[in-house]
C-alpha atoms as a PDB file:
ATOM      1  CA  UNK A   1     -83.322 -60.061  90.461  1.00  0.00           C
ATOM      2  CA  UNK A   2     -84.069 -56.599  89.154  1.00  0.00           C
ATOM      3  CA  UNK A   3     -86.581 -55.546  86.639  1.00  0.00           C
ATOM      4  CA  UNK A   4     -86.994 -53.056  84.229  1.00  0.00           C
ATOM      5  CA  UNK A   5     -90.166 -52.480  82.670  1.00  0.00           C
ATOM      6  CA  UNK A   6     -90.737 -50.071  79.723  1.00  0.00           C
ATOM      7  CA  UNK A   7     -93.574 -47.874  78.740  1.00  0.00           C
ATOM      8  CA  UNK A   8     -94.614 -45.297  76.194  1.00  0.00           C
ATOM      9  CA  UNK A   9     -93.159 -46.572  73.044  1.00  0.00           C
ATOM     10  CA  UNK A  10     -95.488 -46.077  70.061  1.00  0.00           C
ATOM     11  CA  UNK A  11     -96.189 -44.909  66.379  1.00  0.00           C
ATOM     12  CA  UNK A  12     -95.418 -41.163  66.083  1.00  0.00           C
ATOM     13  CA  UNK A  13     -95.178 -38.969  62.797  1.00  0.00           C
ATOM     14  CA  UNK A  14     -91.775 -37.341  61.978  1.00  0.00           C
ATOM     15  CA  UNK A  15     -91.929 -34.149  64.143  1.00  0.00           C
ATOM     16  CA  UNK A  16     -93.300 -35.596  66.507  1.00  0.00           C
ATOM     17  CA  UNK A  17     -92.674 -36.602  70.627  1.00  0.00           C
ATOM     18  CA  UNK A  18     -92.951 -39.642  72.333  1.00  0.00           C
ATOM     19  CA  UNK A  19     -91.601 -39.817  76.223  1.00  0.00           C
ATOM     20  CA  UNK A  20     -89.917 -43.506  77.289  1.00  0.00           C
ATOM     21  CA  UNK A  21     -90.629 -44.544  81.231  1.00  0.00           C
ATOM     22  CA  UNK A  22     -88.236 -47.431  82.463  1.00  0.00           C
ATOM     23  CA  UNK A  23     -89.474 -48.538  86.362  1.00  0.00           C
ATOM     24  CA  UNK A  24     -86.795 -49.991  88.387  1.00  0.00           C
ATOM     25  CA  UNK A  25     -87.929 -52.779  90.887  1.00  0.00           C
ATOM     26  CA  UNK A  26     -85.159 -51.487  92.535  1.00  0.00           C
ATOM     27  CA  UNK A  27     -83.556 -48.060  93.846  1.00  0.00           C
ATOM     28  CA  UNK A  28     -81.617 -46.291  90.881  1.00  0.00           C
ATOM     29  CA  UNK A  29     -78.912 -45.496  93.493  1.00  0.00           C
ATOM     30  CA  UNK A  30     -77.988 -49.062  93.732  1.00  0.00           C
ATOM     31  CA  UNK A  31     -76.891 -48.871  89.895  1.00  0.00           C
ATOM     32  CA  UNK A  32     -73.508 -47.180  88.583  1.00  0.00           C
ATOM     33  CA  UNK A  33     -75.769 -45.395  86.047  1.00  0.00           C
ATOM     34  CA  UNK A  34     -78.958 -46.061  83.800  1.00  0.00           C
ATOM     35  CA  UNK A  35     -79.794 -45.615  80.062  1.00  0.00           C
ATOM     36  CA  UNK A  36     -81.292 -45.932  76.884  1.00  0.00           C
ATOM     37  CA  UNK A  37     -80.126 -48.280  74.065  1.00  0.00           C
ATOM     38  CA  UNK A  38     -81.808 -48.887  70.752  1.00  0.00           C
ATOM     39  CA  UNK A  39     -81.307 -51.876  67.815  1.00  0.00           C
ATOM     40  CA  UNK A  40     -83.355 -51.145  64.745  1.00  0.00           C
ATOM     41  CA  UNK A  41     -83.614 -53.796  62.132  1.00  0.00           C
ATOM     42  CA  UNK A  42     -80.552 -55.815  61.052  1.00  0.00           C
ATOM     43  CA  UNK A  43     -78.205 -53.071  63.093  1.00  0.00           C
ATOM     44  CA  UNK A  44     -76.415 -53.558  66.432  1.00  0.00           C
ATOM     45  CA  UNK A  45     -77.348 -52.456  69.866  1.00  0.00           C
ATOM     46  CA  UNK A  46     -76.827 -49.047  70.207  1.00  0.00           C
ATOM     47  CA  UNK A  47     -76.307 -46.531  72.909  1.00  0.00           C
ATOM     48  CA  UNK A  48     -78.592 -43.343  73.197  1.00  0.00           C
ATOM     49  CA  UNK A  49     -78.148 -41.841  76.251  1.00  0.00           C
ATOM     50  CA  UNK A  50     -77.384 -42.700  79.882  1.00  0.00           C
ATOM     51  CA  UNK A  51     -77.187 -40.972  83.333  1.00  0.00           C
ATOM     52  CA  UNK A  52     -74.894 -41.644  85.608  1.00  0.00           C
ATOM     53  CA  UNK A  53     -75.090 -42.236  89.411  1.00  0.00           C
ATOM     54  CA  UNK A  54     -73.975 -38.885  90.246  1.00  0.00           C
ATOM     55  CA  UNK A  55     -76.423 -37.329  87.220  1.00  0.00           C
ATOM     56  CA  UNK A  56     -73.757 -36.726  84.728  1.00  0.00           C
ATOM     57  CA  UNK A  57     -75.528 -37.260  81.027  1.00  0.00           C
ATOM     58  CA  UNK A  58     -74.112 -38.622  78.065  1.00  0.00           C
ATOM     59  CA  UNK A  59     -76.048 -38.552  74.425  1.00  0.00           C
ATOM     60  CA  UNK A  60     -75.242 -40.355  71.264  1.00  0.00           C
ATOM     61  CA  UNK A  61     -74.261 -37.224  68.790  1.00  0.00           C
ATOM     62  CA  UNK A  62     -77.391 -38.323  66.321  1.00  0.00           C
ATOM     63  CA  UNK A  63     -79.880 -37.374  69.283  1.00  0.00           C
ATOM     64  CA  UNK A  64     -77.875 -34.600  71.086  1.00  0.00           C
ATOM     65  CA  UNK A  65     -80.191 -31.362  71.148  1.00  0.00           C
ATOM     66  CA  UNK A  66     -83.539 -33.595  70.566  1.00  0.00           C
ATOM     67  CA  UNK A  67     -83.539 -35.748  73.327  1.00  0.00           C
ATOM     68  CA  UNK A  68     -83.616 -35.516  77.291  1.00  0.00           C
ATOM     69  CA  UNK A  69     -82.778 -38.066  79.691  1.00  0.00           C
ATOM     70  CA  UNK A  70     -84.035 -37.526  83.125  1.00  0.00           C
ATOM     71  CA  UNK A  71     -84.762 -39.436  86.541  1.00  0.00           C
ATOM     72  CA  UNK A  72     -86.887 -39.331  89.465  1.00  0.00           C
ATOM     73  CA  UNK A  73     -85.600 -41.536  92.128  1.00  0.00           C
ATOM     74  CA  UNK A  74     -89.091 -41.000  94.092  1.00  0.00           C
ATOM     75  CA  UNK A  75     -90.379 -43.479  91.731  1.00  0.00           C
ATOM     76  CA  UNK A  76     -87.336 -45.099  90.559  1.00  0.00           C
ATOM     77  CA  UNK A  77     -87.553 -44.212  87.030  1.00  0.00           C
ATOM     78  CA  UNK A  78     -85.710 -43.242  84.387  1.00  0.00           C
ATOM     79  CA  UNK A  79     -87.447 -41.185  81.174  1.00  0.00           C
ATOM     80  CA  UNK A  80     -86.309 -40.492  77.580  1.00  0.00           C
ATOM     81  CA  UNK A  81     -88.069 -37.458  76.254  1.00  0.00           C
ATOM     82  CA  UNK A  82     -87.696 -37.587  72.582  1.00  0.00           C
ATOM     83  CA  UNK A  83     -88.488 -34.536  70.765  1.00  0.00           C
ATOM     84  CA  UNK A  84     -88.081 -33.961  66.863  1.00  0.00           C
ATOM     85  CA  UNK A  85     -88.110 -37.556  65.643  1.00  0.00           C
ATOM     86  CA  UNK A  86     -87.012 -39.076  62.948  1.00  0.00           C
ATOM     87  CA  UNK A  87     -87.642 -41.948  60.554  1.00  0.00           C
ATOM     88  CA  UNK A  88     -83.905 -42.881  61.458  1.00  0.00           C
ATOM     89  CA  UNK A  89     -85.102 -43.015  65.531  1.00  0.00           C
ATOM     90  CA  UNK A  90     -87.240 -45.962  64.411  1.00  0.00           C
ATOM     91  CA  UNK A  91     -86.016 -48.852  66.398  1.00  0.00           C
ATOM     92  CA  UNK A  92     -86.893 -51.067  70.058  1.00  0.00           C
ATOM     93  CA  UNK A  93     -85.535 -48.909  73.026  1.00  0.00           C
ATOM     94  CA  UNK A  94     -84.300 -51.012  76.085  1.00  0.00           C
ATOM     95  CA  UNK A  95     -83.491 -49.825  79.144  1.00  0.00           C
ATOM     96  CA  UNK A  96     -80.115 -50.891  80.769  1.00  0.00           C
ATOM     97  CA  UNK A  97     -79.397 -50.787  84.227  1.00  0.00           C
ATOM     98  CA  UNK A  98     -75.306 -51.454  85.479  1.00  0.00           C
ATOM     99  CA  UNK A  99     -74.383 -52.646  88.546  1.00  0.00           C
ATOM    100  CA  UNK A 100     -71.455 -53.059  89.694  1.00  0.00           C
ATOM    101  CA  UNK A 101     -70.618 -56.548  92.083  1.00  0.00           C
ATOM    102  CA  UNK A 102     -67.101 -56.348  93.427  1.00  0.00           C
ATOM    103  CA  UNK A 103     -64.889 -55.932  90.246  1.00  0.00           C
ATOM    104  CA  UNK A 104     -67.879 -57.268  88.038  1.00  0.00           C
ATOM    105  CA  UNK A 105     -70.631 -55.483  86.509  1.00  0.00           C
ATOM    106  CA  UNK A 106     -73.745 -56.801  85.957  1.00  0.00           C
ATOM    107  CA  UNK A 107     -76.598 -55.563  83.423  1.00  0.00           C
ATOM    108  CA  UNK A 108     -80.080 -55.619  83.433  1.00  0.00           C
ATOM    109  CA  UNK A 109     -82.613 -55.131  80.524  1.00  0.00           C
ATOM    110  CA  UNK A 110     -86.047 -54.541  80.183  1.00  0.00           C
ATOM    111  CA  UNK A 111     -88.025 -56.436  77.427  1.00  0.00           C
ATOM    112  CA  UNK A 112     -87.915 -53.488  75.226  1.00  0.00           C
ATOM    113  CA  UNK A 113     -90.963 -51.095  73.823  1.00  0.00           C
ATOM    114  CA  UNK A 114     -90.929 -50.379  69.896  1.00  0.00           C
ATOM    115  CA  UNK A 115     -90.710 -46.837  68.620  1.00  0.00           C
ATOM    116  CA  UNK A 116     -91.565 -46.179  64.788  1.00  0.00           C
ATOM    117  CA  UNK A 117     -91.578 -42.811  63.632  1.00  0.00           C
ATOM    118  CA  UNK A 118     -93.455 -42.547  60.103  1.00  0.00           C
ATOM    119  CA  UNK A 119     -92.448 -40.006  57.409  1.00  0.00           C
END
């Protein structure tokens, strides 16, 4: 079973940085790709940015230009710098890992690590 654990999530003025770790018990090569999601109150699940296999990025257009997501497979993490938050970037980050099983996918999530970002 793989795990993802989460780190750095915290209270942060607006302006401010926070960088997101997510450790893999496993090697990120095994997954199709890696990412960021984030659900803040009474929204859905959303998608912030991911990194495929191959390193190709994709960024949800309301974080393009302010945050970074980057890997180091020595370690088997993933990071999310965040730069220039914003109230609105107040919400629980999860990581996601996909792999794919034949002609299934499976998903794994870590537990999640709360950023608020204050006005």
């Amino acid at each position: 079973q793989v795990q993802l654990v989460e780190s750095g999530g915290g209270l942060v003025q607006a302006g401010g940085s926070l960088r997101l770790s997510c450790a893999a018990s496993a090697s990120i090569y095994s997954f199709n790709g890696m990412g960021w999601y984030r659900q803040a109150p009474g929204k859905q699940r959303e998608l912030v940015a991911d990194i495929t296999k191959s390193g190709r990025k994709n960024y949800a257009d309301s974080v393009k230009g302010r945050f970074a997501i980057s890997r180091d497979i020595t370690v088997n993490t993933v990071y999310l710098q965040m730069n220039s938050l914003k109230p609105e970037d107040t919400a629980v980050y999860y990581c996601n890992a996909e792999e794919r099983d034949g002609l299934e996918y499976i998903n794994y999530w870590g537990q999640g690590t709360q950023v608020t970002v204050s006005s």
